[in-house]
N, C-alpha and C. Protein backbone atom coordinates (compact mmCIF):
# COMPACT_ATOMS: atom_id res chain seq x y z
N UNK A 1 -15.72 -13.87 -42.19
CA UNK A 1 -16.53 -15.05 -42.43
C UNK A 1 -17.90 -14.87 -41.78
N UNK A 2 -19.11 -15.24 -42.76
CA UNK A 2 -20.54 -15.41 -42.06
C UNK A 2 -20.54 -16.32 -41.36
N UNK A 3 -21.17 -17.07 -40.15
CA UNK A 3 -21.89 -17.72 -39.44
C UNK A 3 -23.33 -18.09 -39.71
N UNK A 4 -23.55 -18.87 -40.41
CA UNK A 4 -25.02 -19.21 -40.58
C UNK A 4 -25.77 -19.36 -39.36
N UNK A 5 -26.77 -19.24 -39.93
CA UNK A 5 -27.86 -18.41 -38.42
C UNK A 5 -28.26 -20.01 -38.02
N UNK A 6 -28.67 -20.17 -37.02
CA UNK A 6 -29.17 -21.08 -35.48
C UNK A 6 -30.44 -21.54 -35.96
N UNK A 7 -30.64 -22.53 -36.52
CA UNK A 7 -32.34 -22.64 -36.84
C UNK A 7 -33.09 -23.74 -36.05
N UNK A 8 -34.21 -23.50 -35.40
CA UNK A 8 -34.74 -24.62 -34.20
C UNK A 8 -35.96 -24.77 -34.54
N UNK A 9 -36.77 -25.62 -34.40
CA UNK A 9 -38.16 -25.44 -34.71
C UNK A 9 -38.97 -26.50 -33.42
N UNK A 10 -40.13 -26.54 -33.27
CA UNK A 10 -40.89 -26.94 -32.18
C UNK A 10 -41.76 -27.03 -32.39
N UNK A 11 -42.79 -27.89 -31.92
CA UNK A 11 -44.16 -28.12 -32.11
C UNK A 11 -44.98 -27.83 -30.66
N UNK A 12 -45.27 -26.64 -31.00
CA UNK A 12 -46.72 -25.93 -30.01
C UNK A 12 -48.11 -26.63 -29.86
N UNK A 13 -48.28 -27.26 -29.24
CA UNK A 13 -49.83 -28.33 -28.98
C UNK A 13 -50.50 -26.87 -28.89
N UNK A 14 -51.12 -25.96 -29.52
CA UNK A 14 -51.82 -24.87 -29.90
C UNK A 14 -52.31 -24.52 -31.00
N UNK A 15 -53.49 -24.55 -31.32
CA UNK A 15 -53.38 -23.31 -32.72
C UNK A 15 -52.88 -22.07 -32.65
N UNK A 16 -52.42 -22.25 -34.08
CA UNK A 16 -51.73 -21.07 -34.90
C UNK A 16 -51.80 -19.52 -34.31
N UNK A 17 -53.02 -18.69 -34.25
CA UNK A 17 -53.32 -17.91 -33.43
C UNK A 17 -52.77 -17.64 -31.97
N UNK A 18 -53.26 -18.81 -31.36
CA UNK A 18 -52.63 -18.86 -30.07
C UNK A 18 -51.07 -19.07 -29.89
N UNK A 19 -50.61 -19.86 -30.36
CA UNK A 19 -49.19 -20.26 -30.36
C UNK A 19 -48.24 -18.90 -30.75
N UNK A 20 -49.07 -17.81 -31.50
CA UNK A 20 -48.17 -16.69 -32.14
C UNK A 20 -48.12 -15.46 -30.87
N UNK A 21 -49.81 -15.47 -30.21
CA UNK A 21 -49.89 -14.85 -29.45
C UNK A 21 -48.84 -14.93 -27.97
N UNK A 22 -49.25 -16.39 -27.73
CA UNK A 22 -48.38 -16.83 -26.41
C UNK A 22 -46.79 -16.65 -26.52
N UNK A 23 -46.40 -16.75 -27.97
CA UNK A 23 -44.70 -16.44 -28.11
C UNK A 23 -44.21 -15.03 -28.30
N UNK A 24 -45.11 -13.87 -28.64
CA UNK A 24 -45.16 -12.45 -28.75
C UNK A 24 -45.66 -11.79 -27.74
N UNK A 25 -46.95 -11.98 -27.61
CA UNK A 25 -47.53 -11.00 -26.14
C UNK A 25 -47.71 -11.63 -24.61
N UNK A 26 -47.70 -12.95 -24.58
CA UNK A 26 -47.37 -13.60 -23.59
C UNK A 26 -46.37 -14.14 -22.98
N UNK A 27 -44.95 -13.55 -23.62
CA UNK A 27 -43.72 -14.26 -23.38
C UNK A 27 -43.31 -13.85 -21.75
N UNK A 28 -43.45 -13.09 -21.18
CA UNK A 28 -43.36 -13.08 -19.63
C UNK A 28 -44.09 -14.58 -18.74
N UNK A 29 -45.54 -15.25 -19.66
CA UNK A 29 -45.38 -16.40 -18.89
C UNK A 29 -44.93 -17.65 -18.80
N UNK A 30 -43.91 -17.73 -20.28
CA UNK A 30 -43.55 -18.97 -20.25
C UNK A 30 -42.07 -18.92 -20.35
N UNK A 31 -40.92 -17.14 -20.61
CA UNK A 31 -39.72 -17.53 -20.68
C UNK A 31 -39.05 -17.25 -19.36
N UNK A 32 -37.97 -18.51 -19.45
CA UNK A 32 -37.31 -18.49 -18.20
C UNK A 32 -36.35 -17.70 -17.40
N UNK A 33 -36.83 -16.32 -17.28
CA UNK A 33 -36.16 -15.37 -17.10
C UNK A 33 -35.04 -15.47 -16.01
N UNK A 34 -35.05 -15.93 -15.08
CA UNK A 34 -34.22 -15.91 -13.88
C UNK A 34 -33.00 -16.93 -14.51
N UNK A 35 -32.91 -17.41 -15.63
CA UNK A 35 -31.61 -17.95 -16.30
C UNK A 35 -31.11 -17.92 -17.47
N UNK A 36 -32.34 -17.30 -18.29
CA UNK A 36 -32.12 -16.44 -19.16
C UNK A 36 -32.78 -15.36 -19.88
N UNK A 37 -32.51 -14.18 -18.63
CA UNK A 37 -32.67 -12.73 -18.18
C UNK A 37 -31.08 -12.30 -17.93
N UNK A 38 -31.31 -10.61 -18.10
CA UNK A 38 -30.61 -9.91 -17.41
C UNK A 38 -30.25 -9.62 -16.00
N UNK A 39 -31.33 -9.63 -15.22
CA UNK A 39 -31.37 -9.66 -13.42
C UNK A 39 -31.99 -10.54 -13.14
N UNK A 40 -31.77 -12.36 -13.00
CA UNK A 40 -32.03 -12.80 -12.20
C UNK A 40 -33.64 -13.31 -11.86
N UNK A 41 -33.33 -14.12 -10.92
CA UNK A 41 -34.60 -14.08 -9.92
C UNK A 41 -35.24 -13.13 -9.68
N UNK A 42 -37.05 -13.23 -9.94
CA UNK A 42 -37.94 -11.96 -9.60
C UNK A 42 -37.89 -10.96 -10.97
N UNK A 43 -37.25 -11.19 -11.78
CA UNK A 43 -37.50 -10.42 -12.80
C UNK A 43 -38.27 -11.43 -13.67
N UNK A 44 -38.96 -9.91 -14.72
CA UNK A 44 -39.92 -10.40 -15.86
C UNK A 44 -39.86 -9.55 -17.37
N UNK A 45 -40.69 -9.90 -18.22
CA UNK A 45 -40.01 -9.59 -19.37
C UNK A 45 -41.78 -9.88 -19.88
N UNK A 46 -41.71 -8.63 -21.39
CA UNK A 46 -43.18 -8.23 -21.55
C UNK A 46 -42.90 -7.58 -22.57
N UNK A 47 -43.68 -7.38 -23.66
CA UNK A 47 -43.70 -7.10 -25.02
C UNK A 47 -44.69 -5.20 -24.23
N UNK A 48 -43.63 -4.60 -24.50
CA UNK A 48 -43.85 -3.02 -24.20
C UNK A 48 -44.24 -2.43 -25.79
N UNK A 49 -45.16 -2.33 -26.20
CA UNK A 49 -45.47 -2.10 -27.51
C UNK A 49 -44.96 -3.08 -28.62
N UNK A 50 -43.52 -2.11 -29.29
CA UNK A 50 -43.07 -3.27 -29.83
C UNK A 50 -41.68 -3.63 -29.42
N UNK A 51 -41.47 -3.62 -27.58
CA UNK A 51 -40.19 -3.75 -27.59
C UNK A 51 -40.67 -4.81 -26.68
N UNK A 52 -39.40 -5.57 -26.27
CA UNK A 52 -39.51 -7.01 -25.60
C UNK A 52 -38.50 -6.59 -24.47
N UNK A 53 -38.96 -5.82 -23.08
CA UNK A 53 -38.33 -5.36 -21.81
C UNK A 53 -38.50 -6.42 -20.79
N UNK A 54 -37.34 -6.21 -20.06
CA UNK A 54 -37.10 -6.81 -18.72
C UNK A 54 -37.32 -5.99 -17.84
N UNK A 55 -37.91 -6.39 -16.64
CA UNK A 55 -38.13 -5.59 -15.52
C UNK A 55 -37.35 -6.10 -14.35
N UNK A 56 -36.29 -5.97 -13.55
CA UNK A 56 -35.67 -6.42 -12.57
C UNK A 56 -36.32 -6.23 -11.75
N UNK A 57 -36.02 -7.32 -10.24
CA UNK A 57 -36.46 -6.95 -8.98
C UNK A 57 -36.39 -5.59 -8.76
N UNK A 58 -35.69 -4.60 -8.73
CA UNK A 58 -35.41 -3.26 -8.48
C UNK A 58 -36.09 -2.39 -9.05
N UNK A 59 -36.76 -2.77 -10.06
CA UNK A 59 -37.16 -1.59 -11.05
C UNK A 59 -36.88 -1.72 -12.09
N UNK A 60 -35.49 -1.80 -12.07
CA UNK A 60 -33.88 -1.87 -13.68
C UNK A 60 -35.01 -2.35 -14.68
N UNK A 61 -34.53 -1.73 -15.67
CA UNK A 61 -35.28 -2.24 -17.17
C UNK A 61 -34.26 -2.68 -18.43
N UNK A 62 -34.03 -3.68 -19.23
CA UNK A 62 -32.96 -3.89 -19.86
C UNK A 62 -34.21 -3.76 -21.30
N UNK A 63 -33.91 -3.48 -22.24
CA UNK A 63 -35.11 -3.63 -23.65
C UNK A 63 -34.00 -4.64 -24.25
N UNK A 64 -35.09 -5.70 -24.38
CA UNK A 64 -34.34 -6.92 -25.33
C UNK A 64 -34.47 -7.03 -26.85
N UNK A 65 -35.15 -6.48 -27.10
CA UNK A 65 -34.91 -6.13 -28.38
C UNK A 65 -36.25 -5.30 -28.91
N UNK A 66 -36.78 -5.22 -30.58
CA UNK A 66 -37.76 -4.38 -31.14
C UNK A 66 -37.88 -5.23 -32.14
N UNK A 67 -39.85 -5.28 -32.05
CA UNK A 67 -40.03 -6.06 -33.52
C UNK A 67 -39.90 -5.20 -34.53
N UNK A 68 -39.27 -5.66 -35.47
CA UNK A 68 -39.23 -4.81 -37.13
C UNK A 68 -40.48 -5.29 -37.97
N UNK A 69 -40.64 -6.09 -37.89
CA UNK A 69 -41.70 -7.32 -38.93
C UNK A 69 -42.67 -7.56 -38.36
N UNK A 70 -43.54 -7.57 -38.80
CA UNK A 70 -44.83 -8.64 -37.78
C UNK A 70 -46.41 -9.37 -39.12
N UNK A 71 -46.41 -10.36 -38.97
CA UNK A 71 -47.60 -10.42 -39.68
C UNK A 71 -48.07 -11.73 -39.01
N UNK A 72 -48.92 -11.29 -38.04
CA UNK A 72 -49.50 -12.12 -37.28
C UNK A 72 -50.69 -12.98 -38.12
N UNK A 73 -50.92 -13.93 -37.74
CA UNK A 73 -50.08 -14.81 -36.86
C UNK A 73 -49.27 -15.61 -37.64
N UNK A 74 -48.43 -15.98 -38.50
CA UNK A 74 -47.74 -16.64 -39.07
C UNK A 74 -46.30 -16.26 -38.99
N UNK A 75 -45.61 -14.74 -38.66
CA UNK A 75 -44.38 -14.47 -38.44
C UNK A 75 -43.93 -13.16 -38.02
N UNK A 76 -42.52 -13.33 -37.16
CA UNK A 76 -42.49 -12.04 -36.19
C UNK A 76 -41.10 -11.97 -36.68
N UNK A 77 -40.42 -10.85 -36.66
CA UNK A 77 -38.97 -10.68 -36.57
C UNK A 77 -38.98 -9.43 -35.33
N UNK A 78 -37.15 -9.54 -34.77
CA UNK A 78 -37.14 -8.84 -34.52
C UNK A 78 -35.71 -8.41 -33.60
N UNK A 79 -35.13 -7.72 -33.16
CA UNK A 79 -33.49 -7.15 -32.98
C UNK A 79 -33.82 -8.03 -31.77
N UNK A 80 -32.38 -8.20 -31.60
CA UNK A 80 -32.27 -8.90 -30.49
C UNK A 80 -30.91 -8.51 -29.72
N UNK A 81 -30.88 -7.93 -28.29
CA UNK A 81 -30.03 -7.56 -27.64
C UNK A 81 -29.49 -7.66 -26.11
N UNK A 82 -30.26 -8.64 -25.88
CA UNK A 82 -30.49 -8.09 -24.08
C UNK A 82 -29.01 -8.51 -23.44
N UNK A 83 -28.65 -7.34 -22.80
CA UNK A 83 -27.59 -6.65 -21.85
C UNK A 83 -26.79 -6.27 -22.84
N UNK A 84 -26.78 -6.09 -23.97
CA UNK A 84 -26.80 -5.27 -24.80
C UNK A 84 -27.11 -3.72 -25.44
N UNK A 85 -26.32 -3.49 -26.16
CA UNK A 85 -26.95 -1.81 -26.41
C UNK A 85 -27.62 -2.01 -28.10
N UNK A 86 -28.68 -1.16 -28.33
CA UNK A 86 -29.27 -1.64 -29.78
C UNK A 86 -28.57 -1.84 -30.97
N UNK A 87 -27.29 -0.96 -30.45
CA UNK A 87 -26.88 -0.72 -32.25
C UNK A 87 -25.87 -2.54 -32.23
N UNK A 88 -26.15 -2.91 -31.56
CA UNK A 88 -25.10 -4.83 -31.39
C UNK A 88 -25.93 -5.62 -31.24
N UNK A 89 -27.24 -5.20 -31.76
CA UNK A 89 -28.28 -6.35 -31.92
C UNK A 89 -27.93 -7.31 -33.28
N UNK A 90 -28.85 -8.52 -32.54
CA UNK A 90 -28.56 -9.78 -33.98
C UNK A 90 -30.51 -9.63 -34.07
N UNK A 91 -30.37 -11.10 -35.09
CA UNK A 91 -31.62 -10.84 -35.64
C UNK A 91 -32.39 -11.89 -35.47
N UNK A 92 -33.58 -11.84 -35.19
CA UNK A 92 -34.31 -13.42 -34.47
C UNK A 92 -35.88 -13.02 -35.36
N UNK A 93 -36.15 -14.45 -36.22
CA UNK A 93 -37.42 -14.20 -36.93
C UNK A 93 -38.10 -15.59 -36.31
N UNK A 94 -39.43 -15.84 -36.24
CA UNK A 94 -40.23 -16.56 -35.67
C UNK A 94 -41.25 -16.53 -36.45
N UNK A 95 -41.14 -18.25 -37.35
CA UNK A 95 -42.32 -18.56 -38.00
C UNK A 95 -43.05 -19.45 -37.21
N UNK A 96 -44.59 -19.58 -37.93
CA UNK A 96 -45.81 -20.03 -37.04
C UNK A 96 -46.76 -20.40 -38.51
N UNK A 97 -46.51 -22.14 -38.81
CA UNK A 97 -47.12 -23.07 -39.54
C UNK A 97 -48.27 -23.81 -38.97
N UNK A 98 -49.05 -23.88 -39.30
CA UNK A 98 -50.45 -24.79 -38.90
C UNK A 98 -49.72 -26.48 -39.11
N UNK A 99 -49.72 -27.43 -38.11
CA UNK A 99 -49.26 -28.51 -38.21
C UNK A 99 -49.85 -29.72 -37.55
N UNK A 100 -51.19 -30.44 -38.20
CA UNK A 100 -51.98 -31.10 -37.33
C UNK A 100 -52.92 -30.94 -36.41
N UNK A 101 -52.59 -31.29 -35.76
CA UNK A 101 -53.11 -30.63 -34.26
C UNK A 101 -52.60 -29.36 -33.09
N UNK A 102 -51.76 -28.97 -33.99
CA UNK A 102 -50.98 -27.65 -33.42
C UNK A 102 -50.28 -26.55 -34.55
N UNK A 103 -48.87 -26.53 -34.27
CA UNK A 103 -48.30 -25.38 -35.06
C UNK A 103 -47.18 -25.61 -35.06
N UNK A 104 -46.14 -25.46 -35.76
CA UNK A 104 -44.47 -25.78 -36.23
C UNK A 104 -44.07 -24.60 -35.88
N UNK A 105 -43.43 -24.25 -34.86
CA UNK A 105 -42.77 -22.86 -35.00
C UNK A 105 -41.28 -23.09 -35.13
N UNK A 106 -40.85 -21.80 -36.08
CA UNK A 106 -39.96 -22.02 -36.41
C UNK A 106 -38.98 -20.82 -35.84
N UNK A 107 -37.82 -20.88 -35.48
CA UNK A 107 -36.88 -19.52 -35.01
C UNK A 107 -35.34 -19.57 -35.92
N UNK A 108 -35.14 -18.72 -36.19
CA UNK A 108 -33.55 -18.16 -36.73
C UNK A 108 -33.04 -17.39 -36.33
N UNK A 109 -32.28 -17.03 -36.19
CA UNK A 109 -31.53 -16.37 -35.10
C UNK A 109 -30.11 -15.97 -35.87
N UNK A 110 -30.08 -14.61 -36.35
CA UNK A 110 -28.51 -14.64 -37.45
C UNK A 110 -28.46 -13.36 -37.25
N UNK A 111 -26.77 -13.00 -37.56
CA UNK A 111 -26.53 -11.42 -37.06
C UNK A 111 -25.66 -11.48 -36.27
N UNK A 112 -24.65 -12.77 -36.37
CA UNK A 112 -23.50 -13.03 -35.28
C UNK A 112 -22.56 -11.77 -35.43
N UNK A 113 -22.78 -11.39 -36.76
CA UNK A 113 -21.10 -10.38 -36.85
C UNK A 113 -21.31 -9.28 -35.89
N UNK A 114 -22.58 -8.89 -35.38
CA UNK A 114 -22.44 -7.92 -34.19
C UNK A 114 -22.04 -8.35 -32.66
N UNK A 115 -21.27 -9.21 -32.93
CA UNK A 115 -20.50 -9.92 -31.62
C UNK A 115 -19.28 -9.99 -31.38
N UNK A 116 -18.26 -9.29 -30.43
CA UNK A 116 -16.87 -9.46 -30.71
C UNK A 116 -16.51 -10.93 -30.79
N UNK A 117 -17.10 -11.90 -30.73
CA UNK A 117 -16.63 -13.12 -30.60
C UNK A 117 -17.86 -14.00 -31.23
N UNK A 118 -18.05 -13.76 -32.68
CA UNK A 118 -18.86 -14.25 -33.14
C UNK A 118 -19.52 -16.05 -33.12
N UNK A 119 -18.62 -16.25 -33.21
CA UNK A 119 -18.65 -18.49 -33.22
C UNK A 119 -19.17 -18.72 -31.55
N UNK A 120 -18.81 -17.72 -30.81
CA UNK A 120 -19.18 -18.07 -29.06
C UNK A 120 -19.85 -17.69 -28.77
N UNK A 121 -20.56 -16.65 -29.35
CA UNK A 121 -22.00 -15.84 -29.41
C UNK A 121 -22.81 -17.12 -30.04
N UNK A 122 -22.50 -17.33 -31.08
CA UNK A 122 -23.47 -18.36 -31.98
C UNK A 122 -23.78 -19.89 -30.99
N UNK A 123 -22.64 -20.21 -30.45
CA UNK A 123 -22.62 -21.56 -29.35
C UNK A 123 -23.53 -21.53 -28.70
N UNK A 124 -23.17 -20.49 -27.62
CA UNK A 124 -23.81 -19.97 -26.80
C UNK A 124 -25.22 -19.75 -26.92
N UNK A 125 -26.08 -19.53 -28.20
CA UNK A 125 -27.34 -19.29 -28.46
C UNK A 125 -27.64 -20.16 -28.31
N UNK A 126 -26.95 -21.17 -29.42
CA UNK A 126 -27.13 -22.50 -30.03
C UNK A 126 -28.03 -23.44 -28.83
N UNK A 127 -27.70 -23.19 -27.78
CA UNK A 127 -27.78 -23.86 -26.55
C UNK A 127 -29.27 -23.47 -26.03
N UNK A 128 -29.05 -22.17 -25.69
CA UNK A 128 -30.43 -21.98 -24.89
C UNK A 128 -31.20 -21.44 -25.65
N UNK A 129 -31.23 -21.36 -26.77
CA UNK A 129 -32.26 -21.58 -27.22
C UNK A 129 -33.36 -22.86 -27.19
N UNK A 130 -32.88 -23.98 -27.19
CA UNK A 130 -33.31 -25.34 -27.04
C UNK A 130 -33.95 -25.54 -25.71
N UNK A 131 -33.48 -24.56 -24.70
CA UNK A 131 -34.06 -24.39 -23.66
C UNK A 131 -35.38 -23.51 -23.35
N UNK A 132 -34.94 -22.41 -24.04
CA UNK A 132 -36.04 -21.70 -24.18
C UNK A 132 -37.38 -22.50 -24.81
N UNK A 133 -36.98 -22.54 -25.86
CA UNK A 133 -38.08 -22.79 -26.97
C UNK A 133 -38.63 -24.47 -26.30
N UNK A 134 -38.17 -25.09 -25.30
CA UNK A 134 -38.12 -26.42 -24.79
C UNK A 134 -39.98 -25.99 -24.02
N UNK A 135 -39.10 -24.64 -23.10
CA UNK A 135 -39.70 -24.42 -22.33
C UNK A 135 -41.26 -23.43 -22.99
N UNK A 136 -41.02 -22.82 -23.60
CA UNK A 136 -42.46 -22.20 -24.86
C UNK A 136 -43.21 -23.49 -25.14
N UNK A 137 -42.76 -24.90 -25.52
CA UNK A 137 -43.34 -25.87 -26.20
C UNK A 137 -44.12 -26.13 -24.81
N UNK A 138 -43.95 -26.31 -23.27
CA UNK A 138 -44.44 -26.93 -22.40
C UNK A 138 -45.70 -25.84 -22.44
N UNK A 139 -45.45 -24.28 -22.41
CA UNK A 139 -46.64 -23.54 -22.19
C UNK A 139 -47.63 -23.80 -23.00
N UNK A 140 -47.25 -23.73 -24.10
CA UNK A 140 -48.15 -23.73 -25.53
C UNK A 140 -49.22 -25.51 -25.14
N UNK A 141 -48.43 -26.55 -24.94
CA UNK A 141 -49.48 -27.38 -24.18
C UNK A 141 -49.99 -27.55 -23.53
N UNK A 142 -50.22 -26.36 -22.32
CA UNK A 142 -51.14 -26.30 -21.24
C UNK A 142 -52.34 -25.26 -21.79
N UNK A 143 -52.39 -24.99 -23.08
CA UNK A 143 -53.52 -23.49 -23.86
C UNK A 143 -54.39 -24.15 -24.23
């Protein structure tokens, strides 16, 4: 059985441009790594070309995933794995609509079957993602 993919969307007090930039090359300053990271407190996370790495207090490096897609600024895809190994990545695309006075971004998130426990993988997203993307919406209104 498929799992239909996780779909969230948010409104970025940013333009379009900015809002694509701050969620791709600026994601070390607005995601909440120390709760959802690989190591914790003191670690950070940074678009390494086209991969999206964690840096632990220690050094440790986890790669969270690789963009496949990109057509800035309106949409990004890209594997998604962290504490993960690549080949059990799922799939996370990120649209970016002009909406008023800001931007609609949109995320999907599908590719559960690379999960031994697909429906608890999907929960589990289901969740912090809303957190994440809670927390992207606060950055994107301080730009």
């Amino acid at each position: 059985m498929t799992l239909p993919p996780i779909r969230r969307q948010v409104f970025a007090a940013c333009e379009l441009q900015t809002a694509y930039a701050l969620f791709v090359s600026d994601i070390g300053s607005w995601w909440p790594v120390a709760s959802f990271g690989c190591f914790g407190e003191g670690s950070s996370v940074t678009l390494d070309g086209s991969r999206f790495v964690e840096t632990g207090p220690a050094g440790q490096t986890a790669v969270w995933g690789t963009i496949i897609e990109a057509d800035p600024p309106t949409m990004v895809s890209f594997t998604w794995h962290p504490g993960r190994e690549p080949d059990a990545a799922s799939r996370v695309v990120v649209s970016f609509a002009a909406a008023g006075d800001g931007t609609l971004v949109t995320l999907e998130h599908d590719g559960w079957e690379s999960f031994a426990e697909p429906a608890a993988a999907r929960a589990q997203y289901g969740g912090g993602w809303v957190t994440v993307l809670d927390r992207y919406a606060e950055a994107a209104s301080a730009q």
